[in-house]
Protein backbone atom coordinates (compact mmCIF):
# COMPACT_ATOMS: atom_id res chain seq x y z
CA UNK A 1 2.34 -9.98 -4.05
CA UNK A 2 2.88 -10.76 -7.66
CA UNK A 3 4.91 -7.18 -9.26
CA UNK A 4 2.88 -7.32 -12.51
CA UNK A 5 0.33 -6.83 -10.18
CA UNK A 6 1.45 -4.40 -8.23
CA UNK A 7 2.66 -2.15 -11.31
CA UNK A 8 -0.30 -1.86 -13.17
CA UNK A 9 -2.48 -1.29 -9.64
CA UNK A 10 -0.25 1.72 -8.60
CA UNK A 11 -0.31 2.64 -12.48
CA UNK A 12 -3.89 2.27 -13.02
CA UNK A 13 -5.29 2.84 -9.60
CA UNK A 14 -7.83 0.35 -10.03
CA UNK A 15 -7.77 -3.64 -8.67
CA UNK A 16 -10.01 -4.44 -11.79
CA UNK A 17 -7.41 -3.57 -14.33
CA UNK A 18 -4.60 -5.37 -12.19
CA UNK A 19 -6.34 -8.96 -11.77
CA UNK A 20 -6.41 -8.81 -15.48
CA UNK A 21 -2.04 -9.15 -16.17
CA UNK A 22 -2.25 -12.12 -13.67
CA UNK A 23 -4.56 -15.45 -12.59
CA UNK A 24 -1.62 -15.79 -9.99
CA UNK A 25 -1.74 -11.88 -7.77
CA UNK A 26 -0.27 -13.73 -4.69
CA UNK A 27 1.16 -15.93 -2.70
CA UNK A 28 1.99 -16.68 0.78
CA UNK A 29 4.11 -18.84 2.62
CA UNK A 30 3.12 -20.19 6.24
CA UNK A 31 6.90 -21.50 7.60
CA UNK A 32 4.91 -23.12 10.82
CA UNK A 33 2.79 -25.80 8.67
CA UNK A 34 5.86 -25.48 5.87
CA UNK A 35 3.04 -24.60 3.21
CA UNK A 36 2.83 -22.02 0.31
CA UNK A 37 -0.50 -21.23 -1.01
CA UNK A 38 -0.77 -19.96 -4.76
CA UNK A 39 -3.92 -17.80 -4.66
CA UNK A 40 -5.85 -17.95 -8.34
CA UNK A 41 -7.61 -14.93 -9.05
CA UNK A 42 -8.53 -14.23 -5.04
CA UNK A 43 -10.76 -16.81 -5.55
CA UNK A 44 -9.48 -19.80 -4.89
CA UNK A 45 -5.93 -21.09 -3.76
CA UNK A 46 -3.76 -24.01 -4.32
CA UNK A 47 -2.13 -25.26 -1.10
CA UNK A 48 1.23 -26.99 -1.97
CA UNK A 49 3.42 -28.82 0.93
CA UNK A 50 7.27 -27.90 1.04
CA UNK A 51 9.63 -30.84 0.46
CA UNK A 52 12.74 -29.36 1.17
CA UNK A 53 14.76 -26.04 -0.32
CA UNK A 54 18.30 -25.94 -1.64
CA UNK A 55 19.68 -22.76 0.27
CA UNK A 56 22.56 -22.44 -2.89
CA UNK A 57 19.81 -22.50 -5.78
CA UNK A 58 17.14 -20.60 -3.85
CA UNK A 59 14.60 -23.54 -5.40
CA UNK A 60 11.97 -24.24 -2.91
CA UNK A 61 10.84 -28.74 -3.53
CA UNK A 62 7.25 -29.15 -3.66
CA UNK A 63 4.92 -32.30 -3.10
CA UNK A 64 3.68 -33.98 -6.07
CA UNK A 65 -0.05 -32.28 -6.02
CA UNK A 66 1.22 -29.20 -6.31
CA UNK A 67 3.65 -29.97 -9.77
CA UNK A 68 0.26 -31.56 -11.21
CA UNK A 69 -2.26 -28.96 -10.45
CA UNK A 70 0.56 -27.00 -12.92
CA UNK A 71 3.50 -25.29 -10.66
CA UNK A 72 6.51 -25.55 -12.16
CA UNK A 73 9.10 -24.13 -9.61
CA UNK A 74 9.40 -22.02 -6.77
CA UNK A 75 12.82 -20.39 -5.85
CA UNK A 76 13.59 -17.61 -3.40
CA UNK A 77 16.26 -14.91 -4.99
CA UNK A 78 17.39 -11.70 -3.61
CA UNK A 79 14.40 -11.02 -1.21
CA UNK A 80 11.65 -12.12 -4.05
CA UNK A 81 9.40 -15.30 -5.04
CA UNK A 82 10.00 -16.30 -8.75
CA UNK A 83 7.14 -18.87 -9.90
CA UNK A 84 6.83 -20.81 -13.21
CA UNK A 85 3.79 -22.25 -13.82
CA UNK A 86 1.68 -23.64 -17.02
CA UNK A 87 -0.93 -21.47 -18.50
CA UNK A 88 -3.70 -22.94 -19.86
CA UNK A 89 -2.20 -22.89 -23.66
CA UNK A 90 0.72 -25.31 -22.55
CA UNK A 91 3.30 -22.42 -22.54
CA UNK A 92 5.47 -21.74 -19.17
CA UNK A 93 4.56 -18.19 -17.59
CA UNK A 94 7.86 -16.95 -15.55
CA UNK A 95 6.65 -14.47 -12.50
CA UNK A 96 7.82 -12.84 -9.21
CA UNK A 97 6.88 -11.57 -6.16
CA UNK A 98 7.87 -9.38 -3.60
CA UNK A 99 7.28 -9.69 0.30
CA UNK A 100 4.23 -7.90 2.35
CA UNK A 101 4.47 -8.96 6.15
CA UNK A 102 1.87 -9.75 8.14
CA UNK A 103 1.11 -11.13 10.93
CA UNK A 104 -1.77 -13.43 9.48
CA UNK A 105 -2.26 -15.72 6.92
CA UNK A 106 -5.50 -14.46 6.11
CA UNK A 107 -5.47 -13.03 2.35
CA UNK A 108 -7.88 -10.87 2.58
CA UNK A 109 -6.97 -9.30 5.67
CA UNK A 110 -3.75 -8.27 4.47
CA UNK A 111 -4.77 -7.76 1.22
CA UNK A 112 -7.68 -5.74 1.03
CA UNK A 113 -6.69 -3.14 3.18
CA UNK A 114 -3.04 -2.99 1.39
CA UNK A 115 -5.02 -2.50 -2.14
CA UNK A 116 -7.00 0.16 -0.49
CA UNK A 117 -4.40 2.23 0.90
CA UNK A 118 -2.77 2.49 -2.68
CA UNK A 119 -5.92 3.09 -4.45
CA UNK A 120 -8.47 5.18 -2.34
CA UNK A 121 -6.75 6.17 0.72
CA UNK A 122 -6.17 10.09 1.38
CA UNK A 123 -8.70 13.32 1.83
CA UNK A 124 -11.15 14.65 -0.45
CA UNK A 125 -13.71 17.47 -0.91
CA UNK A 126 -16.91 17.81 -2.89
CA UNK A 127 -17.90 20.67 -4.82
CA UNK A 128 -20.05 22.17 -2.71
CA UNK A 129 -16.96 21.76 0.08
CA UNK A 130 -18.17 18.30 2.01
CA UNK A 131 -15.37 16.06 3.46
CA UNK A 132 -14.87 12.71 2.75
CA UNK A 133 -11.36 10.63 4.38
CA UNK A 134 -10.60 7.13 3.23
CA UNK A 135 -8.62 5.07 4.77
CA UNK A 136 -7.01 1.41 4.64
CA UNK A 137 -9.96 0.17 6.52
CA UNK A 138 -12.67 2.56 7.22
CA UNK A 139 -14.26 5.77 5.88
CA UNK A 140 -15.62 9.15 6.58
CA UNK A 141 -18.41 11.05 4.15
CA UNK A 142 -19.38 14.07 5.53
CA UNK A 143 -19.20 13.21 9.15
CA UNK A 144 -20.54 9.42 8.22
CA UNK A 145 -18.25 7.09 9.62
CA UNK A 146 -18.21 3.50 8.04
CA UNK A 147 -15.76 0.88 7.35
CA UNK A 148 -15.54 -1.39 3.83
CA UNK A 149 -14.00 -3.67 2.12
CA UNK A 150 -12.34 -3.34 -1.96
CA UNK A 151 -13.25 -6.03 -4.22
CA UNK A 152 -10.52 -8.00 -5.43
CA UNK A 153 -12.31 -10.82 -7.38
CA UNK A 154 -13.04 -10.00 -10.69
CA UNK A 155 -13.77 -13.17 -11.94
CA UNK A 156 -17.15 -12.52 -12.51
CA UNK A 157 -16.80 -9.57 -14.89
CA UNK A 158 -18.01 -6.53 -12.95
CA UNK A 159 -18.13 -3.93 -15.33
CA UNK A 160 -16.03 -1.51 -13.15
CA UNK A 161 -14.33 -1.48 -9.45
CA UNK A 162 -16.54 -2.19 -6.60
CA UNK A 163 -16.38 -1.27 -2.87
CA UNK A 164 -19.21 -2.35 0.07
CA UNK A 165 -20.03 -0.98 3.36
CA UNK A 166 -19.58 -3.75 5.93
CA UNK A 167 -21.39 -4.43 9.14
CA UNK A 168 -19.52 -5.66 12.24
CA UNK A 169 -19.42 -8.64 11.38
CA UNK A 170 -17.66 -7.80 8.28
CA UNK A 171 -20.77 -8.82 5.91
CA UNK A 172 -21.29 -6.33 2.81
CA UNK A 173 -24.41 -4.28 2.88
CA UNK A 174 -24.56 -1.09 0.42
CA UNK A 175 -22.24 -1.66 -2.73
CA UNK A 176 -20.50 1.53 -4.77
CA UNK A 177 -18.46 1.64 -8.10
CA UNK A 178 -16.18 3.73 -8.47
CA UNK A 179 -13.34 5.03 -10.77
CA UNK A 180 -10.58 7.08 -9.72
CA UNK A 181 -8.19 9.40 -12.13
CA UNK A 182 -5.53 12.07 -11.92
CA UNK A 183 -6.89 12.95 -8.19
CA UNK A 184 -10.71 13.08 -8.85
CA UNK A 185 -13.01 10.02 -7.12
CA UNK A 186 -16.34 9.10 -8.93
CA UNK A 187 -18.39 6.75 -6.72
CA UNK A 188 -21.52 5.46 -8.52
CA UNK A 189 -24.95 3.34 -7.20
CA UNK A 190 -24.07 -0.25 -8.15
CA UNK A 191 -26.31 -3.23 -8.02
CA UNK A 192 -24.03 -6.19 -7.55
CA UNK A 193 -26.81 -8.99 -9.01
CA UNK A 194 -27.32 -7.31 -12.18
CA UNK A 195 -24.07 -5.60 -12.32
CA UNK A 196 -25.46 -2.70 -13.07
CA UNK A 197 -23.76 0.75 -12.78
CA UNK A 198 -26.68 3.86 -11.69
CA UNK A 199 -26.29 6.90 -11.22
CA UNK A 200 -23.03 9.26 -9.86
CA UNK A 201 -23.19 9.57 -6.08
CA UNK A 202 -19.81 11.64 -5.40
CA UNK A 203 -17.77 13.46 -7.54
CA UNK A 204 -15.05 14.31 -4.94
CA UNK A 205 -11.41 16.06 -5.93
CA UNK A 206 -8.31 15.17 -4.07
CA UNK A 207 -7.16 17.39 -1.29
C-alpha cells in the first residue's frame, strides 16, 4: 500500500482525504502468474508482466505495455516497492510502498477491510447510552448486526466518506456518510445518485 497513503489515512481518518495525495494507493504482486498490478484510484488497474529482476539493484524488468501506459521503474529495497511513474504534466512522480499480506489477490478484499480497521473499527456509545461495535468487516448498532463495506473510490467526487450495508451476496443496500474526529463518529443519511448528504443519524463518542 502506497505510504503517502497510508500517512494521511491514519492522520486524517478518512479514505476520502487519502485517495487525494495519490492516483497510485496500491499495488500488488501475484509471484504465481509473475504479474504486478498498479491499481489507479481503486478503480481501475494496470496489469504489467515481469521480465526479469536484478537481485543486486532491487529493479524489477517490465514488458513493454506496461513502460507505455507510463511506469517508469519498479525496484524492491529494504522490504518496500519504490515506483516512478509519469504524471499527467510530463514530470516523474517517485513513490513507495510497504507490504500487506494476504492470502488473495483480490483488492478489495484485503483492502477494504484493512481501511476499515484503521478508520472505524473500535466501541462506541450514544448519548442516550446505545452501543454501537465496528469492526473490520461487520457491525453492531444497538443490538443490529450488519456487515459493510468502506468506499475507497473517490473518483466521482462524493462530497464526504461513504459506507453501505451489504447483503450476502456482498451487494450495497442502505448507504451512510460519515466523518470521524478526535474519537466522536457522525454517520449521516446519504443518497449515493445525487450525492446528497441528509440529515445526522448517530452522533456516537468513542469508548
Amino acid at each position: 500500500m502506497n505510504d503517502a497513503y497510508l500517512r494521511v489515512l491514519k492522520r486524517s481518518l478518512s479514505p476520502k482525504a487519502a485517495s487525494a495525495v495519490t492516483e497510485f494507493p496500491v499495488l500488488t504482486i501475484d509471484a504465481a502468474t509473475r504479474t504486478i498490478a498498479v491499481v489507479v484510484n481503486f478503480h481501475e488497474g494496470l496489469q504489467c508482466e515481469i521480465a526479469g529482476a536484478d537481485a543486486a539493484s532491487g529493479h524489477i524488468n517490465l514488458h513493454s505495455e506496461c513502460v507505455s501506459g507510463g511506469i517508469k521503474s519498479i525496484r524492491s529495497e529494504e522490504g518496500k516497492l519504490h515506483l516512478e511513474y509519469e504524471a499527467s504534466d510530463g514530470s516523474i512522480i517517485s513513490t513507495q510502498y510497504s507490504r500487506i499480506s494476504s492470502e488473495t489477490h483480490d483488492v478489495d478484499g484485503v483492502v477494504e477491510p484493512f481501511v476499515a480497521q484503521v478508520v472505524l473499527a473500535g466501541d462506541y456509545h450514544d448519548p442516550d447510552g446505545k452501543r454501537y461495535v465496528f469492526t473490520a468487516r461487520g457491525a453492531n448498532w444497538n443490538g443490529r448486526p450488519f456487515k459493510y463495506r468502506i468506499f475507497l473510490d473517490y473518483i466521482e467526487f462524493d462530497p464526504l466518506d461513504v459506507l453501505c450495508e451489504i447483503d450476502e451476496k456482498g451487494a450495497c443496500g442502505t448507504f451512510y456518510g460519515f466523518a470521524t474526529n478526535r474519537g466522536v463518529l457522525q454517520i449521516y443519511r446519504y443518497d449515493v445518485d445525487s450525492k446528497e448528504i441528509g440529515g445526522l443519524l448517530h452522533y456516537l463518542l468513542s469508548d
